[in-house]
Protein backbone atom coordinates (compact mmCIF):
# COMPACT_ATOMS: atom_id res chain seq x y z
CA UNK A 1 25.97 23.57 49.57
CA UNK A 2 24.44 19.94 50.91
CA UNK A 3 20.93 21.55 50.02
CA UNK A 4 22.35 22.57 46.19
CA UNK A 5 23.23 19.12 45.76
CA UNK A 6 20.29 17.48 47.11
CA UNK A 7 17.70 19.99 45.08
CA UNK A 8 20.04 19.23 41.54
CA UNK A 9 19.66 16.01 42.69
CA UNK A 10 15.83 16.16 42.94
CA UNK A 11 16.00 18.10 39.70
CA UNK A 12 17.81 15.27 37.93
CA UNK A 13 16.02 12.79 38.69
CA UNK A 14 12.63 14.74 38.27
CA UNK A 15 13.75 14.56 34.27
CA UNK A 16 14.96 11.45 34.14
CA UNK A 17 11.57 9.73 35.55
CA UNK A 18 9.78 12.32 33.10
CA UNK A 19 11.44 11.23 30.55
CA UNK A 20 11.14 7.43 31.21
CA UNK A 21 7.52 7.64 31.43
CA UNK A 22 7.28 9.50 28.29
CA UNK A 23 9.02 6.76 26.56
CA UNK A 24 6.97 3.98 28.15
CA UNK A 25 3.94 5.85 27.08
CA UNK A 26 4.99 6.43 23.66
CA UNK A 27 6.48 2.45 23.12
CA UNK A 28 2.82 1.46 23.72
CA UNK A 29 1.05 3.72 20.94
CA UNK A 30 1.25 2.36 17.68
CA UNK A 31 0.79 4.92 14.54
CA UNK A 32 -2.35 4.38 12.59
CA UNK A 33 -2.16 3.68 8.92
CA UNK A 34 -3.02 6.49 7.06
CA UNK A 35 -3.61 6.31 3.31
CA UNK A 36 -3.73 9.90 2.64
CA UNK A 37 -0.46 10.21 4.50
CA UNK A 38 1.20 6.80 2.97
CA UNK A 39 0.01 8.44 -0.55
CA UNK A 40 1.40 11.86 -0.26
CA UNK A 41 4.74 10.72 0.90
CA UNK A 42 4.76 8.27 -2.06
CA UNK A 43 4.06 11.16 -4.21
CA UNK A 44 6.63 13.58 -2.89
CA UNK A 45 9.22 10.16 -2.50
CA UNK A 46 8.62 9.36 -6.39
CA UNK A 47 8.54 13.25 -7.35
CA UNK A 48 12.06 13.95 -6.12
CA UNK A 49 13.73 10.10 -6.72
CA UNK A 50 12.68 10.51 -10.46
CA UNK A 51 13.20 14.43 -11.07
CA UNK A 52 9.61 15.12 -12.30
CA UNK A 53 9.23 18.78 -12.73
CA UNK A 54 6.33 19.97 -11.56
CA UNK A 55 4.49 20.27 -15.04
CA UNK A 56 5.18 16.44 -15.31
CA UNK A 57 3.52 15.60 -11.82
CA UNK A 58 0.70 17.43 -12.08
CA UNK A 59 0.03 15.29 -15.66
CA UNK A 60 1.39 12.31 -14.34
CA UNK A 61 -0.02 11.62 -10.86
CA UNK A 62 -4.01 12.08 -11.70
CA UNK A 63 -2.72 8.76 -14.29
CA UNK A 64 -0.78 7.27 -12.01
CA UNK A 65 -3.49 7.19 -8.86
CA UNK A 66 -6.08 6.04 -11.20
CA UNK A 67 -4.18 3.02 -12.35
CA UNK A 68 -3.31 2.15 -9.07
CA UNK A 69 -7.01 2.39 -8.13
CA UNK A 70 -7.40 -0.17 -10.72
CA UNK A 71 -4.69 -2.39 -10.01
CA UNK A 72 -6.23 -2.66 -5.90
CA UNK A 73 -9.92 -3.84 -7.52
CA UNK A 74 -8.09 -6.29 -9.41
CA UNK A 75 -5.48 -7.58 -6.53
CA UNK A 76 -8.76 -7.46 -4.59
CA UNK A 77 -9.94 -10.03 -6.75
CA UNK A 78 -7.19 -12.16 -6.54
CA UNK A 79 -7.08 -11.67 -2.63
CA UNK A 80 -10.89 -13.22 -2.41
CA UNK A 81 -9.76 -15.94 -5.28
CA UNK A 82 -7.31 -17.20 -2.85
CA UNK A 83 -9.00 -16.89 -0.10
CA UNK A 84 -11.66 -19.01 -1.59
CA UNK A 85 -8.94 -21.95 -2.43
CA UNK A 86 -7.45 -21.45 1.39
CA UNK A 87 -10.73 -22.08 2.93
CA UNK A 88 -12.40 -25.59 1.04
CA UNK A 89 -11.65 -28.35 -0.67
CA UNK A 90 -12.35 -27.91 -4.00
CA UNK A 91 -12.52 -30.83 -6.56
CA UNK A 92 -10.49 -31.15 -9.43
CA UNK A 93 -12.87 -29.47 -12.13
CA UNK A 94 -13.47 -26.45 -9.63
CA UNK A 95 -9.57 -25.77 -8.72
CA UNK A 96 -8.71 -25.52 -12.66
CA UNK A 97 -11.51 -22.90 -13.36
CA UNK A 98 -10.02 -21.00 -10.27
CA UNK A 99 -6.53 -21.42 -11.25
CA UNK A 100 -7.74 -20.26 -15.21
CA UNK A 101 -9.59 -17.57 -13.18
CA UNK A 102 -6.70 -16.30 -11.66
CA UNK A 103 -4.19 -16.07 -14.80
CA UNK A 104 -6.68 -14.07 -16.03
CA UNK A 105 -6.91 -11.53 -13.20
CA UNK A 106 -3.06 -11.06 -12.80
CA UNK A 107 -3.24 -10.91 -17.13
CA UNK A 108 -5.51 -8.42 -16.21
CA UNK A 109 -3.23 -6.55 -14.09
CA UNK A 110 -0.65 -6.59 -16.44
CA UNK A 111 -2.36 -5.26 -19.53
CA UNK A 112 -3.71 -2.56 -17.28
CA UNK A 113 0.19 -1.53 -16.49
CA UNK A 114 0.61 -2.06 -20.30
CA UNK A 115 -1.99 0.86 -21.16
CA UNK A 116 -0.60 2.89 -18.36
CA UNK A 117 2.72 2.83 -19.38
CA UNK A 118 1.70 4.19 -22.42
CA UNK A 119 0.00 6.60 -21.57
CA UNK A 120 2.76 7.78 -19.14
CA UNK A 121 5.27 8.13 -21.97
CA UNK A 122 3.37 10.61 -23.59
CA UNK A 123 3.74 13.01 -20.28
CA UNK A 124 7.22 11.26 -19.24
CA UNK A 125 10.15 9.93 -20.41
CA UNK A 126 11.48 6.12 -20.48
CA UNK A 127 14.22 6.98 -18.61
CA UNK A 128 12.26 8.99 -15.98
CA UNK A 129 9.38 6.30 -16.18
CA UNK A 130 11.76 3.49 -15.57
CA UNK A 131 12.89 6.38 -11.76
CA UNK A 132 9.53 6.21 -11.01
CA UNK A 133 9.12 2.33 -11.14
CA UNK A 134 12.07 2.07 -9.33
CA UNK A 135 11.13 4.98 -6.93
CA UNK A 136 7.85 3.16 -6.17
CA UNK A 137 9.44 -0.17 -5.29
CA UNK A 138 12.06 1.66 -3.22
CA UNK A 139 9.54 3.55 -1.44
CA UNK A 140 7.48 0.66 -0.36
CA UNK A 141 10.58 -1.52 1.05
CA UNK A 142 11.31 1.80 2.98
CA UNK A 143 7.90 1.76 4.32
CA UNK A 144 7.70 -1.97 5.18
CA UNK A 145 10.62 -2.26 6.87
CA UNK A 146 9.94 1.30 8.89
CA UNK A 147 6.37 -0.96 9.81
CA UNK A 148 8.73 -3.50 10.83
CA UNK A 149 11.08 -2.04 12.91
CA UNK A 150 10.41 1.47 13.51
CA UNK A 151 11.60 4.90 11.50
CA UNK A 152 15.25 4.40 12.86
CA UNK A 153 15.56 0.99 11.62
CA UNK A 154 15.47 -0.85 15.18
CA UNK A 155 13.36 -3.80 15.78
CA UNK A 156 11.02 -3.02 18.07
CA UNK A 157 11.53 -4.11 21.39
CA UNK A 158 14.99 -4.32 21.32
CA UNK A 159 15.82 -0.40 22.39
């Protein structure tokens, strides 16, 4: 019976240290970025928070990608913009054409949406279109704060 005990005993905590370092080894690995991955969940998020059929994503997703294609050149823009002001002083003359600069990129952005959207209520809805804004938006807090703290919503580092 003492030998029972002991090998359950070995058993046990045979697991137990298995299973610690398999934690351990997994809290170190981080999960790489993918876009494909990040874009096909969007997709299937925004497909089933909005109730497009599947006649309506096929028509609206080629649209949709494109824009948003778009929309990075342009933020892209802006990014190196900014990044220009954060790194030099510029002189008064030189700030205002950036500043002008700018309004006109983010006017950009915003007339690009504009053309989008109508486009997009020729294969949608309003009330569908207005799910899938709000789909979108929902889907990317979900993903920031499951960068932030993990799928389970823990911080990380505080298991």
């Amino acid at each position: 019976m003492k030998i029972k005990k002991q090998i359950g005993l070995f058993v046990a905590m045979l697991l137990l240290w298995t299973l610690a370092a398999s934690a351990q080894s997994d809290q170190g690995r981080r999960h790489r970025f993918s876009p494909e991955e990040y874009v096909q969940k969007a997709k299937t998020y925004i497909i089933r928070e909005a109730g497009l059929t599947p006649t309506e994503a096929a028509a609206f997703f080629p649209l949709y990608h494109k824009m948003k294609d778009q929309q990075r050149k342009l933020s892209r823009e802006v990014g190196n913009l900014m990044r220009d002001a954060w790194r030099g002083n510029l002189s008064e003359e030189e700030s205002l054409v950036l500043l002008n600069t700018l309004r006109d990129k983010e006017e950009d952005i915003l007339e690009l949406e504009e053309k989008y959207q109508k486009k997009f209520l020729k294969i949608v809805p309003a009330s569908k279109l207005l799910k899938v804004k709000i789909a979108e938006k929902k889907f990317e807090r979900k993903m920031l704060s499951e960068m932030a703290c993990g799928p389970r919503g823990k911080k990380k580092g505080n298991n």
